[in-house]
PDB file of N, CA and C in Angstrom:
ATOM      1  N   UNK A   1      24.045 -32.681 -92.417  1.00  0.00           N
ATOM      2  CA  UNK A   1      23.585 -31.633 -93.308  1.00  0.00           C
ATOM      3  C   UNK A   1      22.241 -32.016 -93.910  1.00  0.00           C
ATOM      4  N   UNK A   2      22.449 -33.394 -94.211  1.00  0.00           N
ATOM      5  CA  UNK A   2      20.984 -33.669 -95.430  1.00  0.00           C
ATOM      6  C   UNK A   2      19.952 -33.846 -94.182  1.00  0.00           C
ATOM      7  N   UNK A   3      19.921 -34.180 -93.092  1.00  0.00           N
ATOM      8  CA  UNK A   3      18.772 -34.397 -91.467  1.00  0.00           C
ATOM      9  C   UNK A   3      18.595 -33.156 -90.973  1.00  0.00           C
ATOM     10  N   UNK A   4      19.357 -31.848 -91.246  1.00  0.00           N
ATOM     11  CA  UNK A   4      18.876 -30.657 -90.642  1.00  0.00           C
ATOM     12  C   UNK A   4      18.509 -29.634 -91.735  1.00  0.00           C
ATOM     13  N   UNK A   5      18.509 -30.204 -93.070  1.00  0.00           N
ATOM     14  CA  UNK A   5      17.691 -29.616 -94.401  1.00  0.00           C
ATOM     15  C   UNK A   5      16.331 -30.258 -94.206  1.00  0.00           C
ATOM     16  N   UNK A   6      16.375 -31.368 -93.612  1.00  0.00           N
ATOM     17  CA  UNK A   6      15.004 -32.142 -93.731  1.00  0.00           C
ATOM     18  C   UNK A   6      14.112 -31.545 -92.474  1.00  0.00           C
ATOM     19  N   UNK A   7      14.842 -31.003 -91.581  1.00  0.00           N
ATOM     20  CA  UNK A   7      14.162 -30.927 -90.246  1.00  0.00           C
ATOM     21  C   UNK A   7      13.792 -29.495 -90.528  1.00  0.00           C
ATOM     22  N   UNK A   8      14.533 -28.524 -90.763  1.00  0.00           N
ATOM     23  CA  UNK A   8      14.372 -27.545 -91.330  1.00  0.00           C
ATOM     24  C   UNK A   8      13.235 -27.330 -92.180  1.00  0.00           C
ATOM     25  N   UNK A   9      12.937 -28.341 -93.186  1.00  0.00           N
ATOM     26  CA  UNK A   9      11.648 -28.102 -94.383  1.00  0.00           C
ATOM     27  C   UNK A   9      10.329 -28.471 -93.397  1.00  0.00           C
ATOM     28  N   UNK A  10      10.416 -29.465 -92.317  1.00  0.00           N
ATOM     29  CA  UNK A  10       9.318 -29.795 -91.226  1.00  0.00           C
ATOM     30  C   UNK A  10       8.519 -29.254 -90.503  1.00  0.00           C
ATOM     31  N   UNK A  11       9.795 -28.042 -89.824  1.00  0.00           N
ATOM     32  CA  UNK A  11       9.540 -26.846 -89.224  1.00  0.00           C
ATOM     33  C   UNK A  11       8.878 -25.969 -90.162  1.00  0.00           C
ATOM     34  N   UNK A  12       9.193 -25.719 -91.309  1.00  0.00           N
ATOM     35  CA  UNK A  12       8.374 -24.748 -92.147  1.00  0.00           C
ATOM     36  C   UNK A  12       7.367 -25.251 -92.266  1.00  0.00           C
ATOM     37  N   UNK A  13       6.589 -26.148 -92.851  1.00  0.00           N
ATOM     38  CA  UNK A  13       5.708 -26.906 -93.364  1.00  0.00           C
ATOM     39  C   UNK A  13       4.521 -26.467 -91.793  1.00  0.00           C
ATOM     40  N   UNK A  14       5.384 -27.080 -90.635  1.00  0.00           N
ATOM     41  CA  UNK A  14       4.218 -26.872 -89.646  1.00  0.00           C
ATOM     42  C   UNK A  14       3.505 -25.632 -89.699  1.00  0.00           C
ATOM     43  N   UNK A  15       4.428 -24.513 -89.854  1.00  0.00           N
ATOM     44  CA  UNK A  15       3.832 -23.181 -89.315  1.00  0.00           C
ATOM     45  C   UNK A  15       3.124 -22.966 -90.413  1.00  0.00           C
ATOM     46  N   UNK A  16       2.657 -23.577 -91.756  1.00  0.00           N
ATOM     47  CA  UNK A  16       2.234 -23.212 -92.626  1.00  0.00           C
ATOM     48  C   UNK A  16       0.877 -24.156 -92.311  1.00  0.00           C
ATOM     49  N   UNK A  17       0.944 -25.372 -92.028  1.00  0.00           N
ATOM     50  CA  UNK A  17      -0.057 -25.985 -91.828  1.00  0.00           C
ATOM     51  C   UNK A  17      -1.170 -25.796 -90.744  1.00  0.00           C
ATOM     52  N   UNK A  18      -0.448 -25.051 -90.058  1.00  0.00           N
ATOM     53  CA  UNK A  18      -1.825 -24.777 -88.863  1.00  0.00           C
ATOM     54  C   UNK A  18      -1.675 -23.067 -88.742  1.00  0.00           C
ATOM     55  N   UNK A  19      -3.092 -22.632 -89.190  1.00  0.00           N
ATOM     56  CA  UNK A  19      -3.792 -21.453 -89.406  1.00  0.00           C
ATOM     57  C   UNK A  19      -3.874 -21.014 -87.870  1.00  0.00           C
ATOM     58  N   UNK A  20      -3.786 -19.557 -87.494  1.00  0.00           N
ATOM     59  CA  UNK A  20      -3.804 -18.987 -86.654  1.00  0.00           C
ATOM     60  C   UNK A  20      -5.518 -18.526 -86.410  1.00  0.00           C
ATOM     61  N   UNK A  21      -6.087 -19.026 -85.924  1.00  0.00           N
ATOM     62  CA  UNK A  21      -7.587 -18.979 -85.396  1.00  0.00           C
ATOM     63  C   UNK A  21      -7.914 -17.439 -84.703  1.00  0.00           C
ATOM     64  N   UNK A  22      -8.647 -16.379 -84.994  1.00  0.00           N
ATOM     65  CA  UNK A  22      -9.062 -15.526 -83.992  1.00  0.00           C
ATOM     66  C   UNK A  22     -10.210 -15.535 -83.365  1.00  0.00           C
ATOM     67  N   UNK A  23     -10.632 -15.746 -82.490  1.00  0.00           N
ATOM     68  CA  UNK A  23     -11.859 -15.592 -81.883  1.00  0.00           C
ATOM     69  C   UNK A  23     -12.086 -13.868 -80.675  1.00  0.00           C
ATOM     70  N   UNK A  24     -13.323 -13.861 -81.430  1.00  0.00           N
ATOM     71  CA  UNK A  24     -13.891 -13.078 -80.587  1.00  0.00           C
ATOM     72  C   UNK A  24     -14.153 -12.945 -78.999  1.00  0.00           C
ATOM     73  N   UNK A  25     -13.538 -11.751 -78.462  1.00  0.00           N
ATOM     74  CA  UNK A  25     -13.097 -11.706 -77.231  1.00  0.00           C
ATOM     75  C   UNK A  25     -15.054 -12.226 -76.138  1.00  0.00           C
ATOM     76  N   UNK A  26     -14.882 -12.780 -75.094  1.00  0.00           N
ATOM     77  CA  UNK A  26     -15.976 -13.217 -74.477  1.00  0.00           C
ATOM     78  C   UNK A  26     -16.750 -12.271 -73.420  1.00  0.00           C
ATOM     79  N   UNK A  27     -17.955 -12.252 -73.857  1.00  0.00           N
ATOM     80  CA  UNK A  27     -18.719 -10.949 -73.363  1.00  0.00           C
ATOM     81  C   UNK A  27     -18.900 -11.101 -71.836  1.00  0.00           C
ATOM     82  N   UNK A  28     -18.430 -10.582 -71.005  1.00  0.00           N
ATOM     83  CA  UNK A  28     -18.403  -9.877 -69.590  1.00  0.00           C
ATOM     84  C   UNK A  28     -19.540 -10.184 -68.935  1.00  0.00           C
ATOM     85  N   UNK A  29     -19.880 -11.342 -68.198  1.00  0.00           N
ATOM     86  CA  UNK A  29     -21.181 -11.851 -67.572  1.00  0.00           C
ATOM     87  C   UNK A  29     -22.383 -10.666 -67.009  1.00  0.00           C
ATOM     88  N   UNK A  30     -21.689  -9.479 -66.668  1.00  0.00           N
ATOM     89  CA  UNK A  30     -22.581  -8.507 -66.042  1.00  0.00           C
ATOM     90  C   UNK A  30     -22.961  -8.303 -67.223  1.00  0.00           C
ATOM     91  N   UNK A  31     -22.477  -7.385 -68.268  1.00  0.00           N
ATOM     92  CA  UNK A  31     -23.473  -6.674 -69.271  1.00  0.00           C
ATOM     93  C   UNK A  31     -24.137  -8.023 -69.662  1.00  0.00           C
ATOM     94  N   UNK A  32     -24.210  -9.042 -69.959  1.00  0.00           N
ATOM     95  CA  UNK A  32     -24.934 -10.050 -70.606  1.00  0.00           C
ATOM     96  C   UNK A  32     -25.820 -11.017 -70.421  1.00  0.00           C
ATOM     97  N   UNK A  33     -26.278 -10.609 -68.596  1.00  0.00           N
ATOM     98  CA  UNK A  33     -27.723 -10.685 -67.942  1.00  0.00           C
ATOM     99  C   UNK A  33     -28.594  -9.932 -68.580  1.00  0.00           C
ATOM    100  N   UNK A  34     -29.716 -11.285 -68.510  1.00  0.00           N
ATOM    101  CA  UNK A  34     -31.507 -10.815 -69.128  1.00  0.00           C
ATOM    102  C   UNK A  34     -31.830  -9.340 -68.025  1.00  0.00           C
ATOM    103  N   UNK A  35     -32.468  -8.871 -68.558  1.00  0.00           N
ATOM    104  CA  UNK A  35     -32.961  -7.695 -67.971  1.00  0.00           C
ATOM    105  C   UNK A  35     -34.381  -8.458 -67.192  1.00  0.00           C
ATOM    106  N   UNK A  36     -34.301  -8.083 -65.668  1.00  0.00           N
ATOM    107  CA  UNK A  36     -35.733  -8.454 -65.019  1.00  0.00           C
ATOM    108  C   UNK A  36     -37.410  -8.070 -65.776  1.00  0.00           C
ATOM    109  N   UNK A  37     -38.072  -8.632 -65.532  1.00  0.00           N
ATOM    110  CA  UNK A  37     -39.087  -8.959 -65.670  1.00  0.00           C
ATOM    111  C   UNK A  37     -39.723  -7.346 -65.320  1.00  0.00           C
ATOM    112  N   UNK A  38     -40.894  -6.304 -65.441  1.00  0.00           N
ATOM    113  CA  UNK A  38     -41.240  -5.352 -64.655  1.00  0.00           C
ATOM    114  C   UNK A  38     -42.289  -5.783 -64.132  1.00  0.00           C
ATOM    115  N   UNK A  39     -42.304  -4.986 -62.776  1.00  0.00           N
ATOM    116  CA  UNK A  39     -43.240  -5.552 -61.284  1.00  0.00           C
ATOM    117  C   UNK A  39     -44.689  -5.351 -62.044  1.00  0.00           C
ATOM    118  N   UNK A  40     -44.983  -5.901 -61.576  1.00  0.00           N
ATOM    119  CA  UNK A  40     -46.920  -5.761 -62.465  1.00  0.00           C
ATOM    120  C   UNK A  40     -47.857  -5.951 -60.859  1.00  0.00           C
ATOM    121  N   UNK A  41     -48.781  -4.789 -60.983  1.00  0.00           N
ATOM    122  CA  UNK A  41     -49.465  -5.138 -59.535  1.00  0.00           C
ATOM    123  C   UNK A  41     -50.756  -6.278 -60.005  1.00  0.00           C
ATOM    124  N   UNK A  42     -51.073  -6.389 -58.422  1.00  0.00           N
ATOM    125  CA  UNK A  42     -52.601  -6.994 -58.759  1.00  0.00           C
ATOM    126  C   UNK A  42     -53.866  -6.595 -59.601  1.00  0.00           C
ATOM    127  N   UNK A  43     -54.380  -7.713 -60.155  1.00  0.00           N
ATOM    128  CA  UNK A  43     -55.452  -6.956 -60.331  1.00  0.00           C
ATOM    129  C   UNK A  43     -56.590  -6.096 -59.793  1.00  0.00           C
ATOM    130  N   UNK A  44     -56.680  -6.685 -58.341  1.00  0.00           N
ATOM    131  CA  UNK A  44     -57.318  -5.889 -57.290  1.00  0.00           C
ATOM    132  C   UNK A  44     -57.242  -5.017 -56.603  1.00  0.00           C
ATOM    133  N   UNK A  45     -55.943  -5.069 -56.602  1.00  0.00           N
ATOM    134  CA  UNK A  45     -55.404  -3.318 -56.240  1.00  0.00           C
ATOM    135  C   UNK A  45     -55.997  -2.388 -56.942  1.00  0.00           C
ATOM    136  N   UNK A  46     -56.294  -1.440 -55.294  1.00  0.00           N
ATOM    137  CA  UNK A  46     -56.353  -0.116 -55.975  1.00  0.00           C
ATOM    138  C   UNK A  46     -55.995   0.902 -55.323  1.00  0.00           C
ATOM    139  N   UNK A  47     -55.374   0.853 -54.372  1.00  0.00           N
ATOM    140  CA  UNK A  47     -54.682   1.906 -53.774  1.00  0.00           C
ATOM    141  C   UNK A  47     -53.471   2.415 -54.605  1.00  0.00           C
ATOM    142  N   UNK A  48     -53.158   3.628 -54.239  1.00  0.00           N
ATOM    143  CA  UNK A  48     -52.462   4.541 -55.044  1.00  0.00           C
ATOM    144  C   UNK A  48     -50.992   4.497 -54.496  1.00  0.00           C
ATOM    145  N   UNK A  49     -50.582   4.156 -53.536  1.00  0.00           N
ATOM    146  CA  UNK A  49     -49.452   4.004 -53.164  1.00  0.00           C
ATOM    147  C   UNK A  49     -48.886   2.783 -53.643  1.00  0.00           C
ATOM    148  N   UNK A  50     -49.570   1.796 -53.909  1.00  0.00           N
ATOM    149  CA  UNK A  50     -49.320   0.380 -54.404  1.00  0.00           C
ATOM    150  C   UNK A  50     -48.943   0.535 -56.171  1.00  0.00           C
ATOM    151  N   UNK A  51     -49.357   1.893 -56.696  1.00  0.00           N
ATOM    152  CA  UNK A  51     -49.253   2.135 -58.191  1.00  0.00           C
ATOM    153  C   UNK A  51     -48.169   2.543 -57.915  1.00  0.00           C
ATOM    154  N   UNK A  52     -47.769   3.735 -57.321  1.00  0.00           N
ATOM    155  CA  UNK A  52     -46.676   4.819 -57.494  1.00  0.00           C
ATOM    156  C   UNK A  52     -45.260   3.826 -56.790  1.00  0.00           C
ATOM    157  N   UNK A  53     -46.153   2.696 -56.393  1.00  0.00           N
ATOM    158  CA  UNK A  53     -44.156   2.030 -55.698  1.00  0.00           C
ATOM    159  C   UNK A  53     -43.869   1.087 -56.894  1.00  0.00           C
ATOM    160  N   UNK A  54     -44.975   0.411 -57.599  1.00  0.00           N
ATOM    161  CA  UNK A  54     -44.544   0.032 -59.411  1.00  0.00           C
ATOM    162  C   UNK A  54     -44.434   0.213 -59.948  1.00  0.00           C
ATOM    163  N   UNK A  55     -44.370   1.691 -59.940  1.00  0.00           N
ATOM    164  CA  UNK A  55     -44.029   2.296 -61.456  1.00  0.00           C
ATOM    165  C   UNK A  55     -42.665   3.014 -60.515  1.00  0.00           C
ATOM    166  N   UNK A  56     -42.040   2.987 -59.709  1.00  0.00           N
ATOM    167  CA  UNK A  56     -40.743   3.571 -58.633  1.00  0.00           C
ATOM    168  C   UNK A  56     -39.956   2.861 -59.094  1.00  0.00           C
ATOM    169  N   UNK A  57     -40.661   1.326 -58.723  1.00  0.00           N
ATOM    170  CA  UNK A  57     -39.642  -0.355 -59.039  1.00  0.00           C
ATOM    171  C   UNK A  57     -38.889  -0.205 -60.777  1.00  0.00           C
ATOM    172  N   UNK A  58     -40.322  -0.530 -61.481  1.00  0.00           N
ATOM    173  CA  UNK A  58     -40.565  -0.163 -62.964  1.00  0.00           C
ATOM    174  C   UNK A  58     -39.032   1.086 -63.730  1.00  0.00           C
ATOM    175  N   UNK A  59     -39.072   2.270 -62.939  1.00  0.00           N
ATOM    176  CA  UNK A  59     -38.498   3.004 -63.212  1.00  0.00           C
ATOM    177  C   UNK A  59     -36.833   2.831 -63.184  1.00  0.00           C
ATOM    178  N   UNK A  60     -36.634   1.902 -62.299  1.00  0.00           N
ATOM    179  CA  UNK A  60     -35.123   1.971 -61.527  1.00  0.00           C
ATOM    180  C   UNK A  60     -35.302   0.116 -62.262  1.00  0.00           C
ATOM    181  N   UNK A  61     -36.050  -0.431 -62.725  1.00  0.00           N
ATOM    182  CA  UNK A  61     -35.318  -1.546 -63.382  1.00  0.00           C
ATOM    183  C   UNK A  61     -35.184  -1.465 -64.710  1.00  0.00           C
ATOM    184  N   UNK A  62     -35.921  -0.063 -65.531  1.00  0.00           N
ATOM    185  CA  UNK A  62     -35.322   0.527 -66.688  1.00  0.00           C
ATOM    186  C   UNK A  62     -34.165   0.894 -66.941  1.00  0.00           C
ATOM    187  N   UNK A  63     -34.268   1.812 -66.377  1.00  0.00           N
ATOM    188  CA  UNK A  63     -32.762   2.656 -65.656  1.00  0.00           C
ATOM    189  C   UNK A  63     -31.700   1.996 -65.990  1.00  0.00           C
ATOM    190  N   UNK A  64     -32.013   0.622 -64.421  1.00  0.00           N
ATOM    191  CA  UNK A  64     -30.935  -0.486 -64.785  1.00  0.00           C
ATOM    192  C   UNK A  64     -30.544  -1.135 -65.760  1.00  0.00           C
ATOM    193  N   UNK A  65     -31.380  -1.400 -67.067  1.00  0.00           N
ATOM    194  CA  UNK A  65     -31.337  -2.297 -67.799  1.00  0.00           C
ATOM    195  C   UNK A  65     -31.189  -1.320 -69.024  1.00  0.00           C
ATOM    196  N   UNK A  66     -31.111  -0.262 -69.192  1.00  0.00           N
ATOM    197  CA  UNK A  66     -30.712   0.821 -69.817  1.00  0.00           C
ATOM    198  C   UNK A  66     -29.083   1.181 -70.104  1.00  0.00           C
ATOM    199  N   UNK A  67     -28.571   0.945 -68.515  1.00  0.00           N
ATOM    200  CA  UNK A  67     -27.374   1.649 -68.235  1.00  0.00           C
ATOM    201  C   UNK A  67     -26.533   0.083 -69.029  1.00  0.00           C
ATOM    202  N   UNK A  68     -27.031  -0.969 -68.248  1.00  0.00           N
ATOM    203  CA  UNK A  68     -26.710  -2.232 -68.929  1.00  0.00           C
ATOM    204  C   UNK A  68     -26.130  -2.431 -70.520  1.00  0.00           C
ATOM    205  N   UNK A  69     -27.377  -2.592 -71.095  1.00  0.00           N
ATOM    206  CA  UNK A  69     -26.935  -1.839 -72.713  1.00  0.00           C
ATOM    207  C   UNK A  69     -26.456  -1.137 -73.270  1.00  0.00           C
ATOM    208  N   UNK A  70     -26.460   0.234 -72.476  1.00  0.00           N
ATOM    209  CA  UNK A  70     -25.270   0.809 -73.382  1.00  0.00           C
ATOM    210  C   UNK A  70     -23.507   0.488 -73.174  1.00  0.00           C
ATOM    211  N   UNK A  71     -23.957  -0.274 -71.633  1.00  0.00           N
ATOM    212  CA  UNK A  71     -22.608  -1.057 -71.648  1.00  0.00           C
ATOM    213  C   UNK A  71     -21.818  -1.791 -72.711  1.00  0.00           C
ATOM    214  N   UNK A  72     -23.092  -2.699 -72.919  1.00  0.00           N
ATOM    215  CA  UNK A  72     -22.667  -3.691 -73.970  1.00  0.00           C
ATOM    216  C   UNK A  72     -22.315  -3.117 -75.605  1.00  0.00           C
ATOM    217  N   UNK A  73     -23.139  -1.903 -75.897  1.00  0.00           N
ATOM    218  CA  UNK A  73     -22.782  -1.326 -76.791  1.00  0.00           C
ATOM    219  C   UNK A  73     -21.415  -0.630 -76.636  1.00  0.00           C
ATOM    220  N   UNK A  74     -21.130   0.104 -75.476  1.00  0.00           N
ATOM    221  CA  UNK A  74     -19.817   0.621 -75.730  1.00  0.00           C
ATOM    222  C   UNK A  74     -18.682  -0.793 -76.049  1.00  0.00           C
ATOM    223  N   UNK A  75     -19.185  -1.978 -75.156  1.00  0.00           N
ATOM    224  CA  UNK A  75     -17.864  -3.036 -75.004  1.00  0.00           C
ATOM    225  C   UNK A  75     -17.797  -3.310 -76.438  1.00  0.00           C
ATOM    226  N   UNK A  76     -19.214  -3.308 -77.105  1.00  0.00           N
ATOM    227  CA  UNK A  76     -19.005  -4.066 -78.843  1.00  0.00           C
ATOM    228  C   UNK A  76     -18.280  -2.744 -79.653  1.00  0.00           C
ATOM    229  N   UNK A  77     -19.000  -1.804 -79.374  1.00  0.00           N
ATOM    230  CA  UNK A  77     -18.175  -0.940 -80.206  1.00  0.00           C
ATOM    231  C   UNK A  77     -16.539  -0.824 -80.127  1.00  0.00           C
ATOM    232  N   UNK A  78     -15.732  -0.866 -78.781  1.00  0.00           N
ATOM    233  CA  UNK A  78     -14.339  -0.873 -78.238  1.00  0.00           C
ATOM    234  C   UNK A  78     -13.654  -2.250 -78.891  1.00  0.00           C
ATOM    235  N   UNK A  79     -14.480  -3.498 -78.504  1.00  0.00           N
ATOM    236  CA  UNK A  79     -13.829  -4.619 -79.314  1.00  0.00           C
ATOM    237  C   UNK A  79     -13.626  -4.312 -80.901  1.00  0.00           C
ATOM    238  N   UNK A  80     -14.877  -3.787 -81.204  1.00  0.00           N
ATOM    239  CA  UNK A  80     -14.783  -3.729 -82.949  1.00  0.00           C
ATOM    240  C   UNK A  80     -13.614  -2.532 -83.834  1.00  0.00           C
ATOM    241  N   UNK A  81     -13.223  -1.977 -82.983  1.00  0.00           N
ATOM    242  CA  UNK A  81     -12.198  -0.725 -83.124  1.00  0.00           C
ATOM    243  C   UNK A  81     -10.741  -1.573 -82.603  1.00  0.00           C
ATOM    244  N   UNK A  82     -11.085  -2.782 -81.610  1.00  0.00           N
ATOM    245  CA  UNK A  82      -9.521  -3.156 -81.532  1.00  0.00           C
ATOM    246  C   UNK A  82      -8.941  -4.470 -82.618  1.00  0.00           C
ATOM    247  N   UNK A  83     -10.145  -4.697 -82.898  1.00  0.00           N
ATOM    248  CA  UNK A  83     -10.315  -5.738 -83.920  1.00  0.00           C
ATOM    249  C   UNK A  83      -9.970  -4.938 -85.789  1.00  0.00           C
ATOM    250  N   UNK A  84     -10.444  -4.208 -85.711  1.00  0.00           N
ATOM    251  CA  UNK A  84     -10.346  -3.345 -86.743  1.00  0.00           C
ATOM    252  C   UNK A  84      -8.859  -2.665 -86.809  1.00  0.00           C
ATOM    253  N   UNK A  85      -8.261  -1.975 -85.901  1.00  0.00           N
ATOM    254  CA  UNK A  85      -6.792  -2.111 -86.145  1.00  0.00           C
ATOM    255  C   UNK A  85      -5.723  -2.754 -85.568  1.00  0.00           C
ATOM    256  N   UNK A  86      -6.312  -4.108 -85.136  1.00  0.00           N
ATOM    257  CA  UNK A  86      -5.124  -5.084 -85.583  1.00  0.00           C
ATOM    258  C   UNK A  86      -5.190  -5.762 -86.810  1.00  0.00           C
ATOM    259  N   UNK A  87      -6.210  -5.843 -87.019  1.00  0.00           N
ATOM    260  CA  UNK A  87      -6.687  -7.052 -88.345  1.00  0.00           C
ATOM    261  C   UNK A  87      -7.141  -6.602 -89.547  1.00  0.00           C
ATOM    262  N   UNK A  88      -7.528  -5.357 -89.908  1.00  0.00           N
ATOM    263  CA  UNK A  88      -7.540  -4.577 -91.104  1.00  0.00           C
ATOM    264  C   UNK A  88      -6.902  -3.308 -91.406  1.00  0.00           C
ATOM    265  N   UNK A  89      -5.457  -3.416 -91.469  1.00  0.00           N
ATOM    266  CA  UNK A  89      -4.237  -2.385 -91.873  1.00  0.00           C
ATOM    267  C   UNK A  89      -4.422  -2.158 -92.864  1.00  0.00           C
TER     268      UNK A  89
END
């Protein structure tokens, strides 16, 4: 009786002594690539087809890096709404 009052107060004590940690869920390697660099021509260029295929490139690595971000914004906004009702009732 008096070794399973004692073991008993042990068991309580633990679950009191170690805090339940939350960490923030880990951001998804795709949305959280640098956005490329944009194509920049020569300075010597001057043909016009050589403009209109960098600003083509230019256009579609906006785009990309556009669609990117609002990724990451929807994922932060979705975490912060699941975070919000588990953890502030």
């Amino acid at each position: 009786m008096k070794y399973s009052l004692i073991a008993c107060l042990f068991l309580l004590t633990g679950c009191a002594a170690t805090p339940v940690k939350h960490q923030f869920p880990k951001l998804p390697e795709v949305i959280s690539e640098k956005c490329p660099d944009l194509y920049k021509l020569n300075e010597n260029e001057e043909q016009l087809t050589e403009f209109l295929k960098a600003v083509t490139k230019n256009y579609s690595l906006y785009y990309d890096c556009a669609a990117k971000h609002d990724l990451l914004v929807k994922w932060i906004n979705d975490q912060k709404a699941i975070h919000d009702e588990v953890f502030n009732k």
